[in-house]
N, C-alpha and C. Protein backbone atom coordinates (compact mmCIF):
# COMPACT_ATOMS: atom_id res chain seq x y z
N UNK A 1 -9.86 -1.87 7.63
CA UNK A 1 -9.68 -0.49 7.24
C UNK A 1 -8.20 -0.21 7.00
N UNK A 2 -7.77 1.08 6.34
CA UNK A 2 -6.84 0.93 6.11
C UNK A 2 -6.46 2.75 6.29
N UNK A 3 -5.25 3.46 5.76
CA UNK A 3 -4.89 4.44 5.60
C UNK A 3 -4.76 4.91 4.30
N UNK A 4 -5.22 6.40 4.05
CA UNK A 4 -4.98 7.04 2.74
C UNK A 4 -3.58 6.59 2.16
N UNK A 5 -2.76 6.24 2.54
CA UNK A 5 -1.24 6.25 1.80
C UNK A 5 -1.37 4.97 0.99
N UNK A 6 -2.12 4.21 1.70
CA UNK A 6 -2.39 2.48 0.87
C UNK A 6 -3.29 2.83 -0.23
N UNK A 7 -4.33 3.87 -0.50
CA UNK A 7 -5.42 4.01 -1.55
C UNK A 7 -4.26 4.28 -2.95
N UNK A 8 -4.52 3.02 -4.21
CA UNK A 8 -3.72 3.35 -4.84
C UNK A 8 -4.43 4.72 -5.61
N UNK A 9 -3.81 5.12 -7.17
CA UNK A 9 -3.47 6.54 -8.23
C UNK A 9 -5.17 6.06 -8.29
N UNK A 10 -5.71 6.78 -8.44
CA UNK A 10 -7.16 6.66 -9.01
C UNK A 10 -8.49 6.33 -8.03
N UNK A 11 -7.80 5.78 -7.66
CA UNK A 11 -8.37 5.05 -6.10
C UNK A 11 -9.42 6.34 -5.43
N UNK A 12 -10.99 5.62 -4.62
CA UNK A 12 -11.50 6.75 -3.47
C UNK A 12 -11.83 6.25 -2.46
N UNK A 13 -11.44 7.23 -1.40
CA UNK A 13 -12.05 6.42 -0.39
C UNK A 13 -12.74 7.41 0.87
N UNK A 14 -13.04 7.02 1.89
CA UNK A 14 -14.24 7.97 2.43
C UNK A 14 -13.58 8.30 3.78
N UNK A 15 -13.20 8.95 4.46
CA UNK A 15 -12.28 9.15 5.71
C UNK A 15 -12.91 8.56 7.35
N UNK A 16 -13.00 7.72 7.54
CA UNK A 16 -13.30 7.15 9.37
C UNK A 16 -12.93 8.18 10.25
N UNK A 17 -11.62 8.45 9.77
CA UNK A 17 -11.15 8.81 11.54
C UNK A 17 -9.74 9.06 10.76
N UNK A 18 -9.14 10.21 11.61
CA UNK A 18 -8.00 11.41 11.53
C UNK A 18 -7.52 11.02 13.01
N UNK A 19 -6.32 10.12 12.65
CA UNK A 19 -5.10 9.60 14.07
C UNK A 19 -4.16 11.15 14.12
N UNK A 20 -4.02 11.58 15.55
CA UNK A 20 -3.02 12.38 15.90
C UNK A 20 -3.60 13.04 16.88
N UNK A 21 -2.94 13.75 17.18
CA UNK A 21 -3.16 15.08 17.96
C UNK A 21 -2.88 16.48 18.04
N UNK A 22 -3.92 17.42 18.75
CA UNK A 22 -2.65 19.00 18.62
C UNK A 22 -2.45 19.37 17.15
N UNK A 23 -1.58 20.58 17.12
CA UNK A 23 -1.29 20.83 15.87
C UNK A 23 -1.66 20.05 14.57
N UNK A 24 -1.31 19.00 14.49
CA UNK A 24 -0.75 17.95 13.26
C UNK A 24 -2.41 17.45 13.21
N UNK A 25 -3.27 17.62 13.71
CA UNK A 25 -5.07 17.13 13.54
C UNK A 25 -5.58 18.12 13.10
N UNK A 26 -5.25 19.48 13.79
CA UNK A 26 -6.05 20.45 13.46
C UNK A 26 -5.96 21.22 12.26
N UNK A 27 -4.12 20.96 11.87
CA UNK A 27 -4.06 21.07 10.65
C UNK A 27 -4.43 20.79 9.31
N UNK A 28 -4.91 18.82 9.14
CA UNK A 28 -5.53 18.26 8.20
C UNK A 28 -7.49 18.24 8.40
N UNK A 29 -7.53 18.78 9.45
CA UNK A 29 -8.58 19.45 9.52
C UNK A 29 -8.96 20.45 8.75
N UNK A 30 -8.66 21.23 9.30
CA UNK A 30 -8.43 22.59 8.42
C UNK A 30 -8.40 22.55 7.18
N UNK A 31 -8.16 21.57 6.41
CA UNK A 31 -7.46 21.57 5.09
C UNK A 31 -9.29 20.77 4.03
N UNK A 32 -10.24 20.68 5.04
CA UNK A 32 -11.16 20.15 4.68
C UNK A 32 -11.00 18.54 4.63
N UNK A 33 -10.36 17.57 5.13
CA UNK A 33 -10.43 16.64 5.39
C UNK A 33 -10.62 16.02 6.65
N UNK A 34 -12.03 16.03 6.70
CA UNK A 34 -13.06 15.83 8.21
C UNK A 34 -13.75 14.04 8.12
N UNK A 35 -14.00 13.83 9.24
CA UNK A 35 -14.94 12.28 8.77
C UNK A 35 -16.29 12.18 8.10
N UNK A 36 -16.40 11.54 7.26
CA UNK A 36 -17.31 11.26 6.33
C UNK A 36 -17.36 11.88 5.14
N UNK A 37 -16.35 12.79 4.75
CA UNK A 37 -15.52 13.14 3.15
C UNK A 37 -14.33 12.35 2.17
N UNK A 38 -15.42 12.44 1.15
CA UNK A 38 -14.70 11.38 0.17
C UNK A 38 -13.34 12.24 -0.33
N UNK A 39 -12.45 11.63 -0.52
CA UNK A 39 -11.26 11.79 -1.47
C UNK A 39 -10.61 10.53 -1.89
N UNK A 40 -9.84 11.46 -3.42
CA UNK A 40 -9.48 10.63 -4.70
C UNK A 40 -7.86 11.00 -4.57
N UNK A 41 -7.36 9.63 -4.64
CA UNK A 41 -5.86 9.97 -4.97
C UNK A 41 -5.77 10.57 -6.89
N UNK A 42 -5.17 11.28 -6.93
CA UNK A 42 -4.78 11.57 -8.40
C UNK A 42 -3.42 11.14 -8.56
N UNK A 43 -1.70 11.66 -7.56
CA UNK A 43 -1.03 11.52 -7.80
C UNK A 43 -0.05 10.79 -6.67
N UNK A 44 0.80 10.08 -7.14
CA UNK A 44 2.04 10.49 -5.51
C UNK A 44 3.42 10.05 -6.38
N UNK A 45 4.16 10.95 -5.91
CA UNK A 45 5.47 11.36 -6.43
C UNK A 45 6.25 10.09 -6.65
N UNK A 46 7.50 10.14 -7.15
CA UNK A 46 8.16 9.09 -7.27
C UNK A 46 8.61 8.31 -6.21
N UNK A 47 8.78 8.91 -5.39
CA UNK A 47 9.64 8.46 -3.73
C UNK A 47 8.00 8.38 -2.81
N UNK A 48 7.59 8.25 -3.74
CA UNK A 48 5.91 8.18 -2.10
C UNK A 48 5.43 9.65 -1.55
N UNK A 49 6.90 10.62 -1.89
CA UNK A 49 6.20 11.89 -0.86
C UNK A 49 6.22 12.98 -1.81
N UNK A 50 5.52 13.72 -1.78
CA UNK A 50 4.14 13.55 -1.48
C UNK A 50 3.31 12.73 -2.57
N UNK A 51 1.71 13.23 -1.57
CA UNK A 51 0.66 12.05 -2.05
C UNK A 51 -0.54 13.44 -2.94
N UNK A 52 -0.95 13.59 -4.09
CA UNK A 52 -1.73 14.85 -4.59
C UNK A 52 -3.36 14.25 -4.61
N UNK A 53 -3.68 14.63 -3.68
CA UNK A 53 -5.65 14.32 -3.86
C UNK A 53 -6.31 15.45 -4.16
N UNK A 54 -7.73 15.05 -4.10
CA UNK A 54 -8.63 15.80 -4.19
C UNK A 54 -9.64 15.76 -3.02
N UNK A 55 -10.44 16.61 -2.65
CA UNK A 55 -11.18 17.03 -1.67
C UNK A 55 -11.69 17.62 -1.69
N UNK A 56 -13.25 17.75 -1.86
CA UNK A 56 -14.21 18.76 -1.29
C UNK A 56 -13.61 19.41 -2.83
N UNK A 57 -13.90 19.20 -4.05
CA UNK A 57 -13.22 19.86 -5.05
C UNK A 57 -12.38 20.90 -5.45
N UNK A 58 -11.29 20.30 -4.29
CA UNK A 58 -10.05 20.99 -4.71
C UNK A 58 -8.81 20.26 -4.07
N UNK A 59 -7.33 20.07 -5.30
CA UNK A 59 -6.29 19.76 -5.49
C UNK A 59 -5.72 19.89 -4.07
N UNK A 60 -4.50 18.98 -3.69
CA UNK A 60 -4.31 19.04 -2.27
C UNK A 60 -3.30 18.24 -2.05
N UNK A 61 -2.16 18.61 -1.58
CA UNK A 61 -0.65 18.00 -1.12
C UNK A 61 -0.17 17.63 0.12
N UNK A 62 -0.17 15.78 -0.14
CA UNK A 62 -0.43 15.68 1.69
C UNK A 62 1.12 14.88 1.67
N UNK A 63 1.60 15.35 2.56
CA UNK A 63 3.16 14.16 3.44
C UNK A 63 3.01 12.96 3.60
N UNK A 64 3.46 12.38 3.17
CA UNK A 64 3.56 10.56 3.46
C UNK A 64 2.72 10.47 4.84
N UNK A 65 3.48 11.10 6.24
CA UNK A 65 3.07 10.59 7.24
C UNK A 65 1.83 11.22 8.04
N UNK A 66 1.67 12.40 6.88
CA UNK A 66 -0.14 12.63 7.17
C UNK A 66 -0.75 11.76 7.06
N UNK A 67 -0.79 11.42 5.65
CA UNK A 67 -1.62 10.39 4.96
C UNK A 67 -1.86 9.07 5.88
N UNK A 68 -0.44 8.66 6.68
CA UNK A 68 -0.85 8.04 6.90
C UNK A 68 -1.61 7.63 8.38
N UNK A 69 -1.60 8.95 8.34
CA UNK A 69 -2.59 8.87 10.14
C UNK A 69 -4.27 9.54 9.48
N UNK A 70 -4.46 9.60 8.83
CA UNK A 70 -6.35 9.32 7.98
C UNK A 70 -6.46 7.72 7.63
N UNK A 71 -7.34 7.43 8.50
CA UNK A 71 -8.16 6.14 8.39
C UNK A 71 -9.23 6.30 7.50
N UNK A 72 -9.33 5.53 6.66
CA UNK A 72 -10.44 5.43 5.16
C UNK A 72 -10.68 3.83 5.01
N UNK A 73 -11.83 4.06 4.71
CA UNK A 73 -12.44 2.70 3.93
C UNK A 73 -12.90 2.64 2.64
């Protein structure tokens, strides 16, 4: 398994498991990215940060080091 930040531009993948705690979980929670929802990378910036997906059909701007605490397969 791996982390959303590794899914390359086009790429989907299905979410396992959301690493963190407190604030910083409940936040990408919130944002509709729960376990067993698919998302599609569309974009990520020149420098890696940010990463632009999709979810639950709608556009969505995640931080490098969100991304990389969502486990996806």
């Amino acid at each position: 398994m791996s982390n959303l930040r590794e899914v390359p531009v086009g790429g989907k993948a299905t979410v396992v498991r959301i690493h963190g705690e407190g604030a910083v979980k409940r936040r990408i929670m919130d944002m509709g990215i729960t376990r067993g929802v698919e998302i599609s990378v569309r974009k990520v910036a020149p420098l890696g940060d940010p990463i632009e997906i999709t979810v639950r059909g709608y556009e969505l701007s995640l931080r490098k080091a969100d991304a990389e605490s969502i486990e996806v397969e």
